[in-house]
PDB file of N, CA and C in Angstrom:
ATOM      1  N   UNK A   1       7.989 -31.345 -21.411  1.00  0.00           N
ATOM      2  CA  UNK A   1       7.883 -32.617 -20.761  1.00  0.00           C
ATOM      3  C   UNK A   1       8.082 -32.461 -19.263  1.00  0.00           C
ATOM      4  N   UNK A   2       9.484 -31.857 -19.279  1.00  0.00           N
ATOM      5  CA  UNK A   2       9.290 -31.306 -17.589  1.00  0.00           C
ATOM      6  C   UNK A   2       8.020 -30.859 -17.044  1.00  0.00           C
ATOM      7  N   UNK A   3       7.286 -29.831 -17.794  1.00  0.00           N
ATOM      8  CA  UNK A   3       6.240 -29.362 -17.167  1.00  0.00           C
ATOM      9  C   UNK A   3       4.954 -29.983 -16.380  1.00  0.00           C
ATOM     10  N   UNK A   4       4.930 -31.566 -17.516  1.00  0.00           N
ATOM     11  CA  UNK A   4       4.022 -32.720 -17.290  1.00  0.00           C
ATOM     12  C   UNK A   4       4.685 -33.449 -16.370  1.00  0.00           C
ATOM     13  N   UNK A   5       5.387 -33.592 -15.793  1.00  0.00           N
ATOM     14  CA  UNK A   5       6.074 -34.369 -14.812  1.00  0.00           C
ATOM     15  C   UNK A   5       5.773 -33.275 -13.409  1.00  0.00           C
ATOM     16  N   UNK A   6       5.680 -32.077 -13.657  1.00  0.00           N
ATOM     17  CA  UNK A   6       5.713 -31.663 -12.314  1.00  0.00           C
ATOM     18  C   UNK A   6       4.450 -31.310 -12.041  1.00  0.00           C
ATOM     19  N   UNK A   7       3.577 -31.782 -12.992  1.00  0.00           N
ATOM     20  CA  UNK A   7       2.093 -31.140 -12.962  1.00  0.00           C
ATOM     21  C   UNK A   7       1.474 -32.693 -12.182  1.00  0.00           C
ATOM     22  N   UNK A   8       2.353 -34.078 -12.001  1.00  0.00           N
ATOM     23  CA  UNK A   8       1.938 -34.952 -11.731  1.00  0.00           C
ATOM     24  C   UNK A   8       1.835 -36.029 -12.942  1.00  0.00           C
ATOM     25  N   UNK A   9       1.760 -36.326 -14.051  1.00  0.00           N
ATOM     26  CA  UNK A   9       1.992 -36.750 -14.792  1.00  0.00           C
ATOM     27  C   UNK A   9       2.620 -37.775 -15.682  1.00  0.00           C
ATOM     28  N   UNK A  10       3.322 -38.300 -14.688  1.00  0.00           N
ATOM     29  CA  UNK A  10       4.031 -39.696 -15.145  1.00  0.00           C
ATOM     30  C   UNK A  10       5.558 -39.476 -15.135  1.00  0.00           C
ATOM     31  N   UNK A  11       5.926 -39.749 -16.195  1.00  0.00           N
ATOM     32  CA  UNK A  11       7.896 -40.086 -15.398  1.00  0.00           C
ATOM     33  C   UNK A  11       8.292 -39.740 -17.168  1.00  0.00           C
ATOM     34  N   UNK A  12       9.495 -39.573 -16.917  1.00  0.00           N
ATOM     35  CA  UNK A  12       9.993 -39.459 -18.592  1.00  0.00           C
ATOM     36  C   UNK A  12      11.675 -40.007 -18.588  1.00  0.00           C
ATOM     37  N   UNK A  13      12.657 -40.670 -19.145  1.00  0.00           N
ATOM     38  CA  UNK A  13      13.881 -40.976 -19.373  1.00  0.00           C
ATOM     39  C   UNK A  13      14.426 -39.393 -20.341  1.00  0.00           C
ATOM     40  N   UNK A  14      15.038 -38.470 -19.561  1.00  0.00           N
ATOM     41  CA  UNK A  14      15.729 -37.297 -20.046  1.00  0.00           C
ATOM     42  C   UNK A  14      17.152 -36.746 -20.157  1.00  0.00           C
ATOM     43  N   UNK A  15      17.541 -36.399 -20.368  1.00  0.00           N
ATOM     44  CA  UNK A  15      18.998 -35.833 -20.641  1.00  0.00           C
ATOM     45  C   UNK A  15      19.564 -34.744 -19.343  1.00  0.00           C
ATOM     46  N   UNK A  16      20.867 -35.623 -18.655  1.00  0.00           N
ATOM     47  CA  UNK A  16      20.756 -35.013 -17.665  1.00  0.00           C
ATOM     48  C   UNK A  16      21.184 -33.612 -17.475  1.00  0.00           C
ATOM     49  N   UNK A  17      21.701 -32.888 -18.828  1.00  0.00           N
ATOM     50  CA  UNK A  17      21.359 -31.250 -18.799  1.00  0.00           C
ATOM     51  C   UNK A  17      19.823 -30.740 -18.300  1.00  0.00           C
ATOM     52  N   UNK A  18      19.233 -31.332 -18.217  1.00  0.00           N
ATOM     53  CA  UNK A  18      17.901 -30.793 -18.013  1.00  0.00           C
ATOM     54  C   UNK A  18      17.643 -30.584 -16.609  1.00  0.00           C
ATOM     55  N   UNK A  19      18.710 -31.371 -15.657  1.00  0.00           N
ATOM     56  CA  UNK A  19      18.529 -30.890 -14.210  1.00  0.00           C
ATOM     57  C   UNK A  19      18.472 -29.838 -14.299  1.00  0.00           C
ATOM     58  N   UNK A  20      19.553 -28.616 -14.999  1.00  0.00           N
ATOM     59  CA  UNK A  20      19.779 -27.338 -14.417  1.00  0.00           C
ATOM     60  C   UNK A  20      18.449 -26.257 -14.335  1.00  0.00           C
ATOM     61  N   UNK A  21      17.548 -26.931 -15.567  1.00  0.00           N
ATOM     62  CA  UNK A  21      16.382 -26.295 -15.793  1.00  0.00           C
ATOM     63  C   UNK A  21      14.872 -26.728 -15.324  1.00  0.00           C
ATOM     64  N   UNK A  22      15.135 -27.788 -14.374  1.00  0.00           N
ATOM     65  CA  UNK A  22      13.864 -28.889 -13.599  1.00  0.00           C
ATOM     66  C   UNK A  22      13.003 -28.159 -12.925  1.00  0.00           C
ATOM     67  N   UNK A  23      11.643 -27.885 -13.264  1.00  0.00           N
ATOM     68  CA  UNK A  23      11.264 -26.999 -12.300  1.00  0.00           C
ATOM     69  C   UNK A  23      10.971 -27.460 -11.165  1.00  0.00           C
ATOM     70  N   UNK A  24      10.220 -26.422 -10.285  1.00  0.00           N
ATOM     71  CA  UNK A  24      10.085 -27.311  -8.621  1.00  0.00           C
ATOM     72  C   UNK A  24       9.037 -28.273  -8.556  1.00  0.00           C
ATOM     73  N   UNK A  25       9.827 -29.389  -8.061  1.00  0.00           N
ATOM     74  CA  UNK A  25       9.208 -30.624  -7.658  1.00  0.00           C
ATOM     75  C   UNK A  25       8.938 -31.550  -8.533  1.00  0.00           C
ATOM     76  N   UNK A  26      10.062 -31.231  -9.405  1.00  0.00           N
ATOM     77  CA  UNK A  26      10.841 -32.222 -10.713  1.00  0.00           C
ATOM     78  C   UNK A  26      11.990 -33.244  -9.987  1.00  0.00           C
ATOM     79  N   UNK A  27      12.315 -33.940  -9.673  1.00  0.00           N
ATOM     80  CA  UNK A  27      13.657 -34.640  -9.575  1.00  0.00           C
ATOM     81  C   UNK A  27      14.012 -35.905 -10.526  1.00  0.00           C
ATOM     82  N   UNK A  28      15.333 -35.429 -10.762  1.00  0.00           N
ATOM     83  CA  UNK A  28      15.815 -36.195 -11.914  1.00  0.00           C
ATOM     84  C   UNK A  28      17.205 -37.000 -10.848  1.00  0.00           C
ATOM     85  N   UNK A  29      16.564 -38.478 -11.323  1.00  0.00           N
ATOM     86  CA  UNK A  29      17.754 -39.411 -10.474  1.00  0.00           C
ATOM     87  C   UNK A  29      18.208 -40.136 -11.751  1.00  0.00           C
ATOM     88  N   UNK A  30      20.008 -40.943 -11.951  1.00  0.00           N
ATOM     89  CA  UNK A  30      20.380 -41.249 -12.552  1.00  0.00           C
ATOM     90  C   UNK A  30      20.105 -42.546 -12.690  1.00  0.00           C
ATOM     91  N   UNK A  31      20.354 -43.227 -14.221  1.00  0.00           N
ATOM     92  CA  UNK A  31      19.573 -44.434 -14.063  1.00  0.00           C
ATOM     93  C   UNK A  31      20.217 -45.675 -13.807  1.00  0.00           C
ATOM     94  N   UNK A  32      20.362 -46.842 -12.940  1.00  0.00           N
ATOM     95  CA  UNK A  32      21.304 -47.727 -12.633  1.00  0.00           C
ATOM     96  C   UNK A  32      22.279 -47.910 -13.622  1.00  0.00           C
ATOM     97  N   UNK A  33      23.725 -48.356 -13.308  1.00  0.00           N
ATOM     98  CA  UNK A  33      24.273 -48.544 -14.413  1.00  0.00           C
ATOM     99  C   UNK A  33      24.056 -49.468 -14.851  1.00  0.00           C
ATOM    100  N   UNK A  34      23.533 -50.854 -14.750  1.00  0.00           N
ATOM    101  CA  UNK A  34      23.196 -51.831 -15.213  1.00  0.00           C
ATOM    102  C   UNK A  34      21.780 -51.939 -16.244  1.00  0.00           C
ATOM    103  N   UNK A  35      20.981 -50.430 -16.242  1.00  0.00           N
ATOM    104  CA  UNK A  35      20.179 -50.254 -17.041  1.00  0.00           C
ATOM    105  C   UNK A  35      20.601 -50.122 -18.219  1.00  0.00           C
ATOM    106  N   UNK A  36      19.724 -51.024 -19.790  1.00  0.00           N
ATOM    107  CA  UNK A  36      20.225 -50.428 -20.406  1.00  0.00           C
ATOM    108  C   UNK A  36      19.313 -49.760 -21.487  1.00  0.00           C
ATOM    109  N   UNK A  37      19.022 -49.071 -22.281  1.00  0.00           N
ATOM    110  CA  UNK A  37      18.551 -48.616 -23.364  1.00  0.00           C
ATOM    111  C   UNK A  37      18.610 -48.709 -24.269  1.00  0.00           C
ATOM    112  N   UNK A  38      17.566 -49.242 -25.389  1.00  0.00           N
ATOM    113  CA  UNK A  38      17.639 -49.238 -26.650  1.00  0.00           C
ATOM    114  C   UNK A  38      16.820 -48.698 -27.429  1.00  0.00           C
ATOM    115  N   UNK A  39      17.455 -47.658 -28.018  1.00  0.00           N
ATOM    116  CA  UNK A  39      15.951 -46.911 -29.061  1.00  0.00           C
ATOM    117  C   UNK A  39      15.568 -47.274 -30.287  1.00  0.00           C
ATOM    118  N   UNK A  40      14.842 -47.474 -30.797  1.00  0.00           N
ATOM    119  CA  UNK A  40      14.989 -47.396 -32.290  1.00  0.00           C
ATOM    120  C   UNK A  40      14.385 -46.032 -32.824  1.00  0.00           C
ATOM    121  N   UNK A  41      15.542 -45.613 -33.980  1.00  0.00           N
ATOM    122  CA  UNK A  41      15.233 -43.975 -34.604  1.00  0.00           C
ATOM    123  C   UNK A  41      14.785 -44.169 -35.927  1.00  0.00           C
ATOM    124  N   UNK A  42      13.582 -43.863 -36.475  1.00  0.00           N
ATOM    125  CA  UNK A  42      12.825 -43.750 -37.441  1.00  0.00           C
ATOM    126  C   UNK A  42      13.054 -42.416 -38.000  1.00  0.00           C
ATOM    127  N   UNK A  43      13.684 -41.745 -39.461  1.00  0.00           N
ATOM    128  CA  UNK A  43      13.477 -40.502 -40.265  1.00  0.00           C
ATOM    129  C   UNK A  43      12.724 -40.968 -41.226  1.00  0.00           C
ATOM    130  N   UNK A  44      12.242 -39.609 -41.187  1.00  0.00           N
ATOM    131  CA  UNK A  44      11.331 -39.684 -42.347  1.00  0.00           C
ATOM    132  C   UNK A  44      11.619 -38.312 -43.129  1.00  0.00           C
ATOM    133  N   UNK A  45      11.573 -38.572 -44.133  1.00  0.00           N
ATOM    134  CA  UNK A  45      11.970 -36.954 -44.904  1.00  0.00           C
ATOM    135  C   UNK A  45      11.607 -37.124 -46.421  1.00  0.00           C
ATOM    136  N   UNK A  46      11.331 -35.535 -47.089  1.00  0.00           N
ATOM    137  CA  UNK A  46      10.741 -35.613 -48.288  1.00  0.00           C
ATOM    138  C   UNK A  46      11.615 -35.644 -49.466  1.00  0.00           C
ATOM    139  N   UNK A  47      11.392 -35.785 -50.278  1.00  0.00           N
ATOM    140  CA  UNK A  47      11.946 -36.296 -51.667  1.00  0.00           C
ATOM    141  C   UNK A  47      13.257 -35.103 -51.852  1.00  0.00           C
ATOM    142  N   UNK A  48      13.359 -34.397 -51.218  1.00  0.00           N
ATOM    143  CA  UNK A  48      14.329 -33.711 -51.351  1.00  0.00           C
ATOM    144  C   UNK A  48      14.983 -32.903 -49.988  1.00  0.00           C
ATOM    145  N   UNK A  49      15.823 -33.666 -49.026  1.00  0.00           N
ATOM    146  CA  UNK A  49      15.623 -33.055 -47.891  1.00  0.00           C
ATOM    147  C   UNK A  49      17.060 -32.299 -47.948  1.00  0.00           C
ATOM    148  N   UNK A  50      16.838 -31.135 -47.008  1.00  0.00           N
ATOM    149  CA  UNK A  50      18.093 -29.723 -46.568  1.00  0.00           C
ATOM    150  C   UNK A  50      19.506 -30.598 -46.276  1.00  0.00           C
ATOM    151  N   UNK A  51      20.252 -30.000 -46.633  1.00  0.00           N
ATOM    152  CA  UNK A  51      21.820 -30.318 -45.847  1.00  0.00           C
ATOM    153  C   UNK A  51      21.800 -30.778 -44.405  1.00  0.00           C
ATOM    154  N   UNK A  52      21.228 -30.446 -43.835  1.00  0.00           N
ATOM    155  CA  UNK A  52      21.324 -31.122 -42.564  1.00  0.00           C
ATOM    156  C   UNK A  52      20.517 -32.434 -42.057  1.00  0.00           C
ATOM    157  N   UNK A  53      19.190 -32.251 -43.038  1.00  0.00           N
ATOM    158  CA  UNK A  53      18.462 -33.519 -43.105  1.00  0.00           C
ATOM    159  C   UNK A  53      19.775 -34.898 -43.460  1.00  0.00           C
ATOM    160  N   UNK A  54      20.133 -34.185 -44.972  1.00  0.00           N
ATOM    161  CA  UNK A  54      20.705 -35.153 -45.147  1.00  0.00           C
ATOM    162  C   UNK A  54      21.724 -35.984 -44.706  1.00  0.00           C
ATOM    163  N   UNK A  55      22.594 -34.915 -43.724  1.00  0.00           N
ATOM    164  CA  UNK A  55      23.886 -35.187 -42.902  1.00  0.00           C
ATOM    165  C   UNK A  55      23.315 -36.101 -41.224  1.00  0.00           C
ATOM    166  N   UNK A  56      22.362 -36.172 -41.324  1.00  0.00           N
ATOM    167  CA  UNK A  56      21.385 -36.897 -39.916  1.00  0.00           C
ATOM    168  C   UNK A  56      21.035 -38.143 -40.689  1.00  0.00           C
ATOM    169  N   UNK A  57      20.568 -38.436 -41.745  1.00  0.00           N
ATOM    170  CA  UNK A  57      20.703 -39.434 -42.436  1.00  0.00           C
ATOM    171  C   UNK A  57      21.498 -40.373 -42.972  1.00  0.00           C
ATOM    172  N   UNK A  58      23.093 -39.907 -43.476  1.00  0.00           N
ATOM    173  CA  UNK A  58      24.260 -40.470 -43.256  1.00  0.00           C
ATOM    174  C   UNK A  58      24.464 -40.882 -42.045  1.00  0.00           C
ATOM    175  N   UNK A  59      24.043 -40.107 -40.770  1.00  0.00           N
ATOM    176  CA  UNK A  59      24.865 -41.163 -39.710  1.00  0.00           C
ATOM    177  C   UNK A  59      24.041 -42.512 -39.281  1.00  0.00           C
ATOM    178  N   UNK A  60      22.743 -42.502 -39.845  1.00  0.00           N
ATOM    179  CA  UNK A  60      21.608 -43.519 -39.474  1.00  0.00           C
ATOM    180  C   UNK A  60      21.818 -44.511 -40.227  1.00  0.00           C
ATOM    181  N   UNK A  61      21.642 -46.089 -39.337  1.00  0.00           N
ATOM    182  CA  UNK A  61      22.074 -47.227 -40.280  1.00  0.00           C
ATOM    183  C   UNK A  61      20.960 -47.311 -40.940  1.00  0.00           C
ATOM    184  N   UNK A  62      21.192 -47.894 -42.743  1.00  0.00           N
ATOM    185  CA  UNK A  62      19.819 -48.300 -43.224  1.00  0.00           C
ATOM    186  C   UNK A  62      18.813 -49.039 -43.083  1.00  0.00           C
ATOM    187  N   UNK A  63      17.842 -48.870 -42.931  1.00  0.00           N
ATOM    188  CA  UNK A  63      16.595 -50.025 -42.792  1.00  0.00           C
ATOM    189  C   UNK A  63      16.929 -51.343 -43.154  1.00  0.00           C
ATOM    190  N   UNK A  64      16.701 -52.279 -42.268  1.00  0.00           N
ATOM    191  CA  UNK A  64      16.393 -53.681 -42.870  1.00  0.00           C
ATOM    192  C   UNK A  64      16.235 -54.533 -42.194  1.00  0.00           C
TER     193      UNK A  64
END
């Protein structure tokens, strides 16, 4: 995503570990504090998903 941002590309909301790795003529500014964010997180997984699927799924509230 960085890469598309420095190729010209539009803007992205990122994690600000990612400064350390921004390439040139990336800048990452913080976002007002009065901004706020809301995501919504969609899983999807198959009829039988891994231990860790499933432990990412416990912390997600259920659909409704």
């Amino acid at each position: 995503m960085l890469d598309l941002m420095a190729s010209g590309l539009g803007l992205a909301i990122v994690q600000a570990s990612l400064q350390r790795i921004a390439p040139p003529g990336v800048r990452l500014r913080p976002l007002p504090k009065q901004f706020s964010l809301r995501l919504d997180i969609h899983a999807v997984s198959g009829s039988a998903p891994n231990a860790l699927a499933r432990q990412l799924l416990a912390l997600l509230p259920a659909a409704g």
